[in-house]
Protein backbone atom coordinates (compact mmCIF):
# COMPACT_ATOMS: atom_id res chain seq x y z
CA UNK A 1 7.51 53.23 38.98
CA UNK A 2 5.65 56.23 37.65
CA UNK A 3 5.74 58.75 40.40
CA UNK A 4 1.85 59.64 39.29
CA UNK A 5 0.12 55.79 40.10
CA UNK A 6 1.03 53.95 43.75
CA UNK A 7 2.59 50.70 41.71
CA UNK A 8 5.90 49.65 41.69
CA UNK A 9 7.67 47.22 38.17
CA UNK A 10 10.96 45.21 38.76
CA UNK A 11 12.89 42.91 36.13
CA UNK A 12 15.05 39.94 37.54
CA UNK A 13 16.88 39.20 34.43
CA UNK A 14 18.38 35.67 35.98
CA UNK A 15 20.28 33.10 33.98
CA UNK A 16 17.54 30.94 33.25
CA UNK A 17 14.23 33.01 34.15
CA UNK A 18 12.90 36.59 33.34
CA UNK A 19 10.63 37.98 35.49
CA UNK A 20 8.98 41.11 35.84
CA UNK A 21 6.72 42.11 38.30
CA UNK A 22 4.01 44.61 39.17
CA UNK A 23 3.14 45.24 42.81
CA UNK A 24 2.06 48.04 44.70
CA UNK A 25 1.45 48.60 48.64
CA UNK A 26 -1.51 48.32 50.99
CA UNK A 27 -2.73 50.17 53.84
CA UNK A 28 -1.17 47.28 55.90
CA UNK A 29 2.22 47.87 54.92
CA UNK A 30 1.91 44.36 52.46
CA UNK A 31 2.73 44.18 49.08
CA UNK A 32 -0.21 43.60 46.72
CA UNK A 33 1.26 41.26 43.25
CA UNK A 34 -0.91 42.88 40.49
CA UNK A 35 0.97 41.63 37.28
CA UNK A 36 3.26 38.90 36.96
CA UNK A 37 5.55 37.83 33.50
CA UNK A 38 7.67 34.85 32.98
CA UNK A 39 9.92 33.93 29.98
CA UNK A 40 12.81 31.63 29.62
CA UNK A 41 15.70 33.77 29.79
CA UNK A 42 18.21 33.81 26.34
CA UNK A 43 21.46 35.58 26.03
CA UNK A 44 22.00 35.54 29.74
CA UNK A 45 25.54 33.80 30.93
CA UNK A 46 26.60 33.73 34.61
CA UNK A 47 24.09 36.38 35.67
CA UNK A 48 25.51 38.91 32.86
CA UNK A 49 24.47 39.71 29.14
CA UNK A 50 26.20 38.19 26.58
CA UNK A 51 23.97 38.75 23.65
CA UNK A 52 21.92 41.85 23.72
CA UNK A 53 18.79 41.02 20.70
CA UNK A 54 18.27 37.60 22.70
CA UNK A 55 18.14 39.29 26.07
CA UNK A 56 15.75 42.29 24.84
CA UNK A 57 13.52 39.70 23.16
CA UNK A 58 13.11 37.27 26.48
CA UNK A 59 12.52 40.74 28.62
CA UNK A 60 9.98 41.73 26.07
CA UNK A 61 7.54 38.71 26.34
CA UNK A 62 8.17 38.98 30.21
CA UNK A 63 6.73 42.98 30.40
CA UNK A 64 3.92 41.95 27.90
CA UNK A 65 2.68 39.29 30.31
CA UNK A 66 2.98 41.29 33.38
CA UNK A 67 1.00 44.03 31.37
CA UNK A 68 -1.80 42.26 30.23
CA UNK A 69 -1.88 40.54 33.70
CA UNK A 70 -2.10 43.63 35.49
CA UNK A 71 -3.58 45.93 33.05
CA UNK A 72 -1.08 48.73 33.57
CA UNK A 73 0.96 49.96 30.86
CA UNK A 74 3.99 50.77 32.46
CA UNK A 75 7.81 52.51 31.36
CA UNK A 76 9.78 52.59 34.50
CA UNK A 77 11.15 49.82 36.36
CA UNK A 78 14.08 48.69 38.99
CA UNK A 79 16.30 46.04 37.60
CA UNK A 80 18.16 43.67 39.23
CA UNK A 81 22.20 43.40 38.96
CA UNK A 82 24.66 40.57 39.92
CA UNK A 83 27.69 38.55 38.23
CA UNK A 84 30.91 37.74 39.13
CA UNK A 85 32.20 40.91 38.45
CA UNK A 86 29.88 42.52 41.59
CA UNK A 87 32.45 42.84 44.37
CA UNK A 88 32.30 45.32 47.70
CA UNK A 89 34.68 47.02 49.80
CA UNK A 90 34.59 49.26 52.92
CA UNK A 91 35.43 52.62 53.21
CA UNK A 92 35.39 55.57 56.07
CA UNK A 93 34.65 58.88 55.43
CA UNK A 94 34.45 62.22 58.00
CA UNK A 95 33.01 65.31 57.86
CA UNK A 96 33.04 68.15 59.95
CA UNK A 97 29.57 70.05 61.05
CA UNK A 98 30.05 73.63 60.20
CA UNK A 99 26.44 74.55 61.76
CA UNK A 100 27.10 77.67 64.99
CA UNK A 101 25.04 74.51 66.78
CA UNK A 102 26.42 71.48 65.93
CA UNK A 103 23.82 69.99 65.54
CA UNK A 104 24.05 66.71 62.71
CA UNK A 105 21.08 66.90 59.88
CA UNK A 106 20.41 64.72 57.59
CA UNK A 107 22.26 67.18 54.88
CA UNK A 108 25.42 66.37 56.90
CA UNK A 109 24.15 62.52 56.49
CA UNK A 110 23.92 62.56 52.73
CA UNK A 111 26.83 64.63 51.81
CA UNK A 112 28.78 62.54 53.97
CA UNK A 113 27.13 59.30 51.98
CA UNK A 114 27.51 60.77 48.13
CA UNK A 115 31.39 61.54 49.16
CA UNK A 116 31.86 58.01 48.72
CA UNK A 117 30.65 57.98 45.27
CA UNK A 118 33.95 60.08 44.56
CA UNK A 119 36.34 57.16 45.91
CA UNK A 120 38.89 56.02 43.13
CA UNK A 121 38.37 53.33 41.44
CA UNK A 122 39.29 50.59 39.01
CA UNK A 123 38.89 52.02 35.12
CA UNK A 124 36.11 50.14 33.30
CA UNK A 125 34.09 50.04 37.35
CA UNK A 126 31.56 51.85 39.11
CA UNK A 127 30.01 52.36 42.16
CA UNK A 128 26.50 50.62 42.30
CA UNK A 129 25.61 50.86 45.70
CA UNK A 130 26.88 53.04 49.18
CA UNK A 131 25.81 51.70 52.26
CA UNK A 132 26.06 53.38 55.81
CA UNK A 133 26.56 50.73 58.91
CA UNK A 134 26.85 53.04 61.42
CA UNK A 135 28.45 56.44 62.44
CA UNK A 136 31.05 57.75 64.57
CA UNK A 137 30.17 61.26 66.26
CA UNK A 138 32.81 62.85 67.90
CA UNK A 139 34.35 59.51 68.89
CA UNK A 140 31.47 57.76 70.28
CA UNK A 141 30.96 55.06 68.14
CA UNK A 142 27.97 52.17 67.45
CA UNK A 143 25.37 55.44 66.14
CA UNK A 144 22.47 54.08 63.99
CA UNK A 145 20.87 57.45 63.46
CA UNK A 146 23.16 60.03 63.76
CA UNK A 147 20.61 63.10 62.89
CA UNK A 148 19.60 65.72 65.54
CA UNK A 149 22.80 64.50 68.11
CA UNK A 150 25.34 67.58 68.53
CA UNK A 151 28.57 67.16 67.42
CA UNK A 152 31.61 68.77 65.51
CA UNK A 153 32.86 65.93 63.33
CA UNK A 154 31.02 62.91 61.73
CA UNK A 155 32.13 59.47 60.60
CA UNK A 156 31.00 56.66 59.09
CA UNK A 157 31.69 53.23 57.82
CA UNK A 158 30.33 52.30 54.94
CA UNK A 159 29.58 48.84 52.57
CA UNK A 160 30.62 49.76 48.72
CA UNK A 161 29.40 47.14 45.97
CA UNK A 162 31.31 48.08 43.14
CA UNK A 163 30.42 46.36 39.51
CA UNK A 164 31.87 46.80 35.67
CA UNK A 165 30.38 49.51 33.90
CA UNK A 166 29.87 47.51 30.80
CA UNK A 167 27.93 45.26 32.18
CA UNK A 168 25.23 47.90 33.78
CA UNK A 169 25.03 49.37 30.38
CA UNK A 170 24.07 46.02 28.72
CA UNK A 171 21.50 45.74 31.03
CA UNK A 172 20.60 49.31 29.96
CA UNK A 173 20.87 48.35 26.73
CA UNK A 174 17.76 45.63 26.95
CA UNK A 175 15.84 47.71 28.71
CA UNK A 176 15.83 50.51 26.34
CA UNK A 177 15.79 48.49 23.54
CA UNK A 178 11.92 47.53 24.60
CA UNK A 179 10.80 51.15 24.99
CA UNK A 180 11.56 51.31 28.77
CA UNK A 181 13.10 53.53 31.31
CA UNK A 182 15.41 52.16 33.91
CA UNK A 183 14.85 53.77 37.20
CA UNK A 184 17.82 52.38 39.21
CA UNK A 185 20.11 48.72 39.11
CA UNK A 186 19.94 47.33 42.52
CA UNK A 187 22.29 44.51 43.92
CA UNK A 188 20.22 41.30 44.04
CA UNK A 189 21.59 39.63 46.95
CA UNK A 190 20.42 42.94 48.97
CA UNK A 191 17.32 42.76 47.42
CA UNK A 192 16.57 38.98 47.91
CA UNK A 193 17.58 39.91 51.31
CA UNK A 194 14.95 42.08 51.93
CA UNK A 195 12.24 39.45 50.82
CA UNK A 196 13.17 36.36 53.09
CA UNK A 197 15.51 37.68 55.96
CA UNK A 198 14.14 38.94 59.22
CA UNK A 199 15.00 41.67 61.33
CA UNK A 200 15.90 39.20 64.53
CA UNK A 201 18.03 37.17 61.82
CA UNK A 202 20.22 40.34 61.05
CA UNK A 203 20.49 41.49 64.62
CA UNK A 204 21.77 37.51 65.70
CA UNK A 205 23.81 37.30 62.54
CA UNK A 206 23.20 35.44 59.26
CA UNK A 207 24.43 34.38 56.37
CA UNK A 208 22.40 34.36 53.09
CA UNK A 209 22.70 32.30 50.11
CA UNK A 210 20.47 32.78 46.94
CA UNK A 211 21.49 30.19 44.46
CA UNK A 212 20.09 30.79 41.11
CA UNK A 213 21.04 29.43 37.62
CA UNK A 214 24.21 31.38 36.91
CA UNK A 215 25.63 32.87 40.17
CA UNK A 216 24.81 32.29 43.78
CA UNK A 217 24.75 35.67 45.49
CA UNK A 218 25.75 35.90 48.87
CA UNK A 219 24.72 38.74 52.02
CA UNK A 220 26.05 38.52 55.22
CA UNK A 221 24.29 40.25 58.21
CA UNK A 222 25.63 40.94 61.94
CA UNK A 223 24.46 43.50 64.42
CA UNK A 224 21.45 44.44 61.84
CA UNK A 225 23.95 46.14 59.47
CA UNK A 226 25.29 44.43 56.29
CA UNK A 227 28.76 43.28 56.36
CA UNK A 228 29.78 41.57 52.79
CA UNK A 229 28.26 40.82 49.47
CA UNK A 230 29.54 38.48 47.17
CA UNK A 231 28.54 36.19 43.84
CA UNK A 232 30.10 32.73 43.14
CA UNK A 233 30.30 32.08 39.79
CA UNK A 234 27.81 28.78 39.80
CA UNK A 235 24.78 27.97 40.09
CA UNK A 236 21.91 25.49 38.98
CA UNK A 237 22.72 25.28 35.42
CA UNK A 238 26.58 24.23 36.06
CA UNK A 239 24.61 20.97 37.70
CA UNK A 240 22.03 20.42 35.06
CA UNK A 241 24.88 20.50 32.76
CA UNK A 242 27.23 17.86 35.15
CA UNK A 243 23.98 15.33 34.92
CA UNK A 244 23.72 16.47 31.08
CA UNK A 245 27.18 15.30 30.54
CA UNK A 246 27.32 12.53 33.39
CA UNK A 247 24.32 10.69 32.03
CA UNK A 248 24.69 11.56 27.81
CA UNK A 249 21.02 12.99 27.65
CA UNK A 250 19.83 15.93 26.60
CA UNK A 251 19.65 19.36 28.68
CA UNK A 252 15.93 19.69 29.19
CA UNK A 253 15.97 15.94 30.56
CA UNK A 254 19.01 17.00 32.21
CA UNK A 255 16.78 19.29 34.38
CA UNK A 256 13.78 17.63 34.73
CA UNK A 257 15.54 14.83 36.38
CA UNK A 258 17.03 17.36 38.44
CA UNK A 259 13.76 19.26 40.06
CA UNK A 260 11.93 16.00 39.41
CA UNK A 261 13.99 13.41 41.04
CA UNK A 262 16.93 14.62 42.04
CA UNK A 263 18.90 14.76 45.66
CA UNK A 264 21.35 16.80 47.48
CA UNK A 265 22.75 13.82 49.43
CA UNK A 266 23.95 10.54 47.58
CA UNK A 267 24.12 8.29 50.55
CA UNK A 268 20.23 8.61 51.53
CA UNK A 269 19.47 7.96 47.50
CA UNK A 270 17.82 4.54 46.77
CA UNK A 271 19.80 2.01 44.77
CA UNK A 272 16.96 0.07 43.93
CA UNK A 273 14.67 2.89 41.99
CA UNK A 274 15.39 4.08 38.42
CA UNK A 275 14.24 6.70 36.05
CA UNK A 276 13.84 5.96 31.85
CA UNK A 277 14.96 8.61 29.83
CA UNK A 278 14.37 8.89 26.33
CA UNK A 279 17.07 8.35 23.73
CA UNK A 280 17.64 10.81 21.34
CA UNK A 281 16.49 10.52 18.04
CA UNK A 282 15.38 6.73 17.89
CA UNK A 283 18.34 5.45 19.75
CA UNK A 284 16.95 3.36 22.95
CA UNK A 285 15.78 4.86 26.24
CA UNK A 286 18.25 5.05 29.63
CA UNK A 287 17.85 4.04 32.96
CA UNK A 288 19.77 6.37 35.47
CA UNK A 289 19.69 5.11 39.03
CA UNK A 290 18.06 7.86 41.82
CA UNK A 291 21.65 6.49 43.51
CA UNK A 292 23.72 8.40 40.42
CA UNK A 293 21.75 11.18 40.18
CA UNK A 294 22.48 12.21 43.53
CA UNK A 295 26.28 11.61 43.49
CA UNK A 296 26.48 13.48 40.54
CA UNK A 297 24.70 16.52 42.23
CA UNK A 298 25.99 16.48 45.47
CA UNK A 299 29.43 16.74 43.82
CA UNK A 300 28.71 19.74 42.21
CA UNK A 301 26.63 21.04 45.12
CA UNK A 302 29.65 20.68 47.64
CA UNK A 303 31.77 22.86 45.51
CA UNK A 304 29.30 25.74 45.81
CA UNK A 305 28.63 25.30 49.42
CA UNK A 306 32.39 24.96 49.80
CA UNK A 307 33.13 28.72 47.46
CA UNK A 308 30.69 29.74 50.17
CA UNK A 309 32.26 28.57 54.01
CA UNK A 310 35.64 30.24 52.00
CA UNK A 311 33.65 33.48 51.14
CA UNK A 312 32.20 33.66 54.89
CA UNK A 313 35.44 32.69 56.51
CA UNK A 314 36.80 35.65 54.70
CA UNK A 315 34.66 38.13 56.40
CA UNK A 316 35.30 37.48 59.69
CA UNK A 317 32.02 36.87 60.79
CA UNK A 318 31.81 33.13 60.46
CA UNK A 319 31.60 32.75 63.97
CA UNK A 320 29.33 35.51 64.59
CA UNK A 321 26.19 34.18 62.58
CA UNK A 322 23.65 32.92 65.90
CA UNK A 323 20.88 32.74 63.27
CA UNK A 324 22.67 30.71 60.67
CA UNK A 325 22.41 30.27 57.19
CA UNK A 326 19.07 30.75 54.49
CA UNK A 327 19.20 29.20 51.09
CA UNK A 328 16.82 30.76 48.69
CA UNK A 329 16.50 30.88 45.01
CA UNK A 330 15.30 28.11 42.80
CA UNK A 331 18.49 25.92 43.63
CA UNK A 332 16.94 25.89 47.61
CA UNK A 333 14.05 23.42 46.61
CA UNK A 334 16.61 20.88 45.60
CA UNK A 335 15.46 18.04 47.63
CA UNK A 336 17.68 17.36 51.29
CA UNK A 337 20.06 20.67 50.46
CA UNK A 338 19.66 21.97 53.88
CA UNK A 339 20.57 18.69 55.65
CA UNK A 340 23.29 19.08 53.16
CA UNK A 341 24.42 22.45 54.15
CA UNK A 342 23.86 22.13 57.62
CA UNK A 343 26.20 18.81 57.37
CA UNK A 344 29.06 21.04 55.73
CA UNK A 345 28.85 24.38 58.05
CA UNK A 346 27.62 23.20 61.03
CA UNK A 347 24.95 25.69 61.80
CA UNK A 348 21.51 25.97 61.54
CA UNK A 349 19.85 26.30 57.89
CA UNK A 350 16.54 27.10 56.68
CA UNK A 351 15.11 27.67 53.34
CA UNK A 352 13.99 31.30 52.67
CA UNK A 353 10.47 32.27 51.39
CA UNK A 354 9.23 35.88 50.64
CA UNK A 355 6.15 35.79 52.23
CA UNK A 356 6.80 38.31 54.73
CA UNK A 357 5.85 41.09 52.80
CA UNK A 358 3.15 39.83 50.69
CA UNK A 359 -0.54 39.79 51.32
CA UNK A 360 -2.60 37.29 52.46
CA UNK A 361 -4.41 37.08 49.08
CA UNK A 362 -1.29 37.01 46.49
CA UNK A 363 -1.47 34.02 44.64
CA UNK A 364 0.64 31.09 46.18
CA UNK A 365 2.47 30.14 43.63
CA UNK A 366 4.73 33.96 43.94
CA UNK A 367 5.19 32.39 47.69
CA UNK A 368 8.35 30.53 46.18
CA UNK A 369 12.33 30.95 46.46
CA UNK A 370 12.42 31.84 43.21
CA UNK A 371 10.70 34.80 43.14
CA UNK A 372 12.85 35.60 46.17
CA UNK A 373 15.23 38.31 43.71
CA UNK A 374 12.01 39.39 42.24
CA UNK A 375 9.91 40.38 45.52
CA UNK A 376 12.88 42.25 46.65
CA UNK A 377 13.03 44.36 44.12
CA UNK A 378 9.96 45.35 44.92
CA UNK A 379 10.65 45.96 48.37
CA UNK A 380 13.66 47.82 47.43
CA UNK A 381 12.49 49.97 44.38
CA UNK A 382 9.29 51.09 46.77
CA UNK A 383 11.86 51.95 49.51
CA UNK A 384 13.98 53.98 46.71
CA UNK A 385 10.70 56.21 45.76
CA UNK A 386 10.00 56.81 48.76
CA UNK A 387 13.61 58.15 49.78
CA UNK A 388 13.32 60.32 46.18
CA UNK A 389 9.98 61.68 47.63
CA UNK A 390 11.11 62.66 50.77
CA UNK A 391 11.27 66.60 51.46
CA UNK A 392 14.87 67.94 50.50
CA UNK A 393 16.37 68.88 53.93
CA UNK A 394 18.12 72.32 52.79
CA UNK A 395 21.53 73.63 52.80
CA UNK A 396 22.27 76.09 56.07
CA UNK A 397 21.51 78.75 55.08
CA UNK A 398 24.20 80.89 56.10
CA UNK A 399 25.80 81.55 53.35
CA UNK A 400 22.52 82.08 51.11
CA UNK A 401 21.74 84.70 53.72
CA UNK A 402 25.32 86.17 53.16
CA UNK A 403 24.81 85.66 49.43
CA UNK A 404 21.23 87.39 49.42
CA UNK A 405 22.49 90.71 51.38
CA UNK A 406 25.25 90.99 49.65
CA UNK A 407 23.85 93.26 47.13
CA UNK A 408 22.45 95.74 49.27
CA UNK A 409 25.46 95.88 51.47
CA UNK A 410 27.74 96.75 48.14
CA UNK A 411 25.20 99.42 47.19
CA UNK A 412 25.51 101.01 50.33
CA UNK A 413 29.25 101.02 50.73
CA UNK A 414 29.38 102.10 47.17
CA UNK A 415 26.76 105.00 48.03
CA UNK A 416 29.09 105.99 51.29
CA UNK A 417 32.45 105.84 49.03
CA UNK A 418 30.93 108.28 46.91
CA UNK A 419 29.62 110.77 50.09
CA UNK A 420 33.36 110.60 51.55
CA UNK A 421 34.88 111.40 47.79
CA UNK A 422 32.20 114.24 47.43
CA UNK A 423 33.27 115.75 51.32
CA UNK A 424 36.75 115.36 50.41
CA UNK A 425 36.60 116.81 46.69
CA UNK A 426 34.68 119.82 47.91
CA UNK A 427 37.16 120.40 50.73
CA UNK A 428 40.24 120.53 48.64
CA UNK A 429 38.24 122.70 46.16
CA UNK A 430 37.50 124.95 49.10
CA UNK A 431 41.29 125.23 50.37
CA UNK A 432 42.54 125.61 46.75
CA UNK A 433 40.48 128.84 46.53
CA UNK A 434 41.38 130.19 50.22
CA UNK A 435 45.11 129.49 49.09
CA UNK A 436 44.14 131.47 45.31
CA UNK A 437 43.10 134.51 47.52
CA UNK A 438 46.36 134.56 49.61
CA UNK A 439 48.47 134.78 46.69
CA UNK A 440 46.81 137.45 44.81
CA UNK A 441 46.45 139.48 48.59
């Protein structure tokens, strides 16, 4: 976003889909789409870079789109980040209020939060993201806001998401290598997040999973505060490519089939229907069974859901989630998956739209869990500016004062050394001469 126009750009370089996105914000608080740009994502494996020309080209025909589409002519944009490497970890830190008061600002806050930057780490990592769930003043803990309560010593928990450094700087990489600036990665399942959860959802406890091509990103919620992150290493593709191989057709029939005609649960699938597929090159067409097609996927779809009871379990918070599960991402619109999920967790499921934020007269088609990543990156980039804007709360100021009177304080004790060395020279000078007299008397 340039800090001079009231727009906001986001890339969601996905495994199969690039999509940038220009939006800005209304007077109601909604987010108007002004540009949108869509290209079939190359060089992308698992949610991570693997060929940097392939990946620059894709994002380039995604930004030109968007640009025409919205007019603007934009350099700076929020990218998403997620692959198997993205993993998170929790961390306390203290600090102790030095203010005569005691009084907690939100300098205390933010020192406290870039502290954890500074944690060791893995070589070859970095620190993406540092999230505060909640503070601990002077042992009361459960503090959401812990600015303007007194206090002598400040704590807080926080959420680290942690990724490899290479891959951020592929990702740099693209976006530089099409004459843009890259304002900030953010973690997608946190930004999908923002775009489809709800604030009740959080509070009861939920569990989100955003299944894309490459990776399925997972958030988990409790008590409003975010308690894991995660990314299984499957997605769509790894079932386009089971039917691929399952059936001997190509990929792009492959998929069709899949969004087309294809179901989450194999034992509802009719035995009597069929679907002809062409042969390739000449060789005669197939008939694969709507019956097949779903035992094929549902296979492959268990072993996802499964990865993500283990990944929940893990947390500790499996039992905590009143408001269930959300599936979002393009893998959520494969038909009967929430029957399908609900069937294997045993909670309540519902698929995830991010239509909360936008205005009533975006076009419908952005109203879709695949744009899920995208929207929140919007939500999240505008939240980021609007942190950057935000007046600098300044450093007490005690020892600026100290460092500001310092000067004049030296020149007087240096202009009172002098006096006293004067007094004292002139009084020897005067007893040296009474002393001179004596001897010749």
């Amino acid at each position: 976003m340039s800090r001079s126009n009231d727009y906001v750009t986001v890339i969601d370089i996905g495994t199969t889909k690039i999509v940038a996105i220009v939006g800005r914000k209304n007077k109601a608080g909604k987010f108007e789409i002004l540009g949108m740009g869509k290209s079939v994502s190359q060089g992308v494996r698992r949610g991570m870079v693997s060929n940097i020309e392939e990946t620059a080209i894709a994002i380039k025909a995604s930004v030109e789109q968007a640009q025409e589409c919205s007019g603007i002519k934009f350099t700076d944009v929020f990218v998403g980040i997620a692959g198997q490497h993205i993993k998170s970890v929790k961390n306390r830190g203290y600090k102790y209020i030095d203010d005569e008061i005691g009084e907690i600002t939100q300098y205390d806050v933010d020192m406290l939060t870039q502290d954890m930057y500074k944690i060791p780490i893995h070589a070859g990592e970095e620190i993406i993201h540092v999230i505060p769930q909640n503070y601990i003043v002077d042992s009361e803990t459960g503090i959401r806001n812990p600015v303007g309560i007194s206090g002598r010593r400040l704590e807080a928990n926080f959420h680290i998401v942690i990724g490899q450094v290479s891959s951020a700087r592929n990702i740099t990489k693209c976006i530089h290598r099409v004459g843009l600036n890259l304002q900030k990665l953010i973690l997608e399942p946190l930004a999908s997040s923002s775009a489809v959860l709800t604030e009740d959802e959080k509070e009861a406890g939920v569990a989100l999973l955003d299944i894309g091509g490459g990776t399925s990103d997972i958030a988990v919620y409790y008590d409003g505060i975010i308690r894991h992150t995660g990314v299984i290493p499957f997605g769509g593709d790894v079932i386009t490519k089971d039917i691929q191989v399952g059936c001997s057709i190509l990929h792009r029939h492959a998929e069709m089939l899949k969004v087309q005609y294809g179901s989450a649960i194999g034992e509802i699938a009719p035995d009597d229907r069929v679907v002809t597929i062409p042969g390739i090159s000449g060789r005669d067409s197939k008939e694969i069974s709507f019956k097949s097609l779903a035992n094929i996927i549902q296979a492959r779809m268990e072993e996802i859901i499964d990865a993500f009871i283990f990944e929940i379990e893990n947390t500790g918070f499996a039992e905590k989630l009143g408001a269930g599960i959300v599936i979002t991402g393009g893998g959520a619109l494969l038909r009967n998956l929430p029957q399908l999920v609900k069937y294997k967790t045993g909670l309540d499921v519902r698929i995830g739209y991010p239509n909360k934020y936008l205005s009533s007269n975006v076009n419908e088609q952005m109203n879709n869990p695949i744009y899920a990543t995208g929207i929140g990156l919007l939500l999240k980039g505008y939240e980021t500016i609007e942190l950057e804007a935000r007046p600098p709360e300044d450093e007490p100021q005690t020892e600026v004062e100290d460092s500001v009177e310092q000067p004049e304080e030296q020149t007087v004790t240096k202009k009172s050394k002098s006096s006293i060395i004067e007094t004292i020279r002139e009084t020897m000078k005067g007893l040296f001469e009474e002393s001179k007299n004596d001897v010749k008397m």
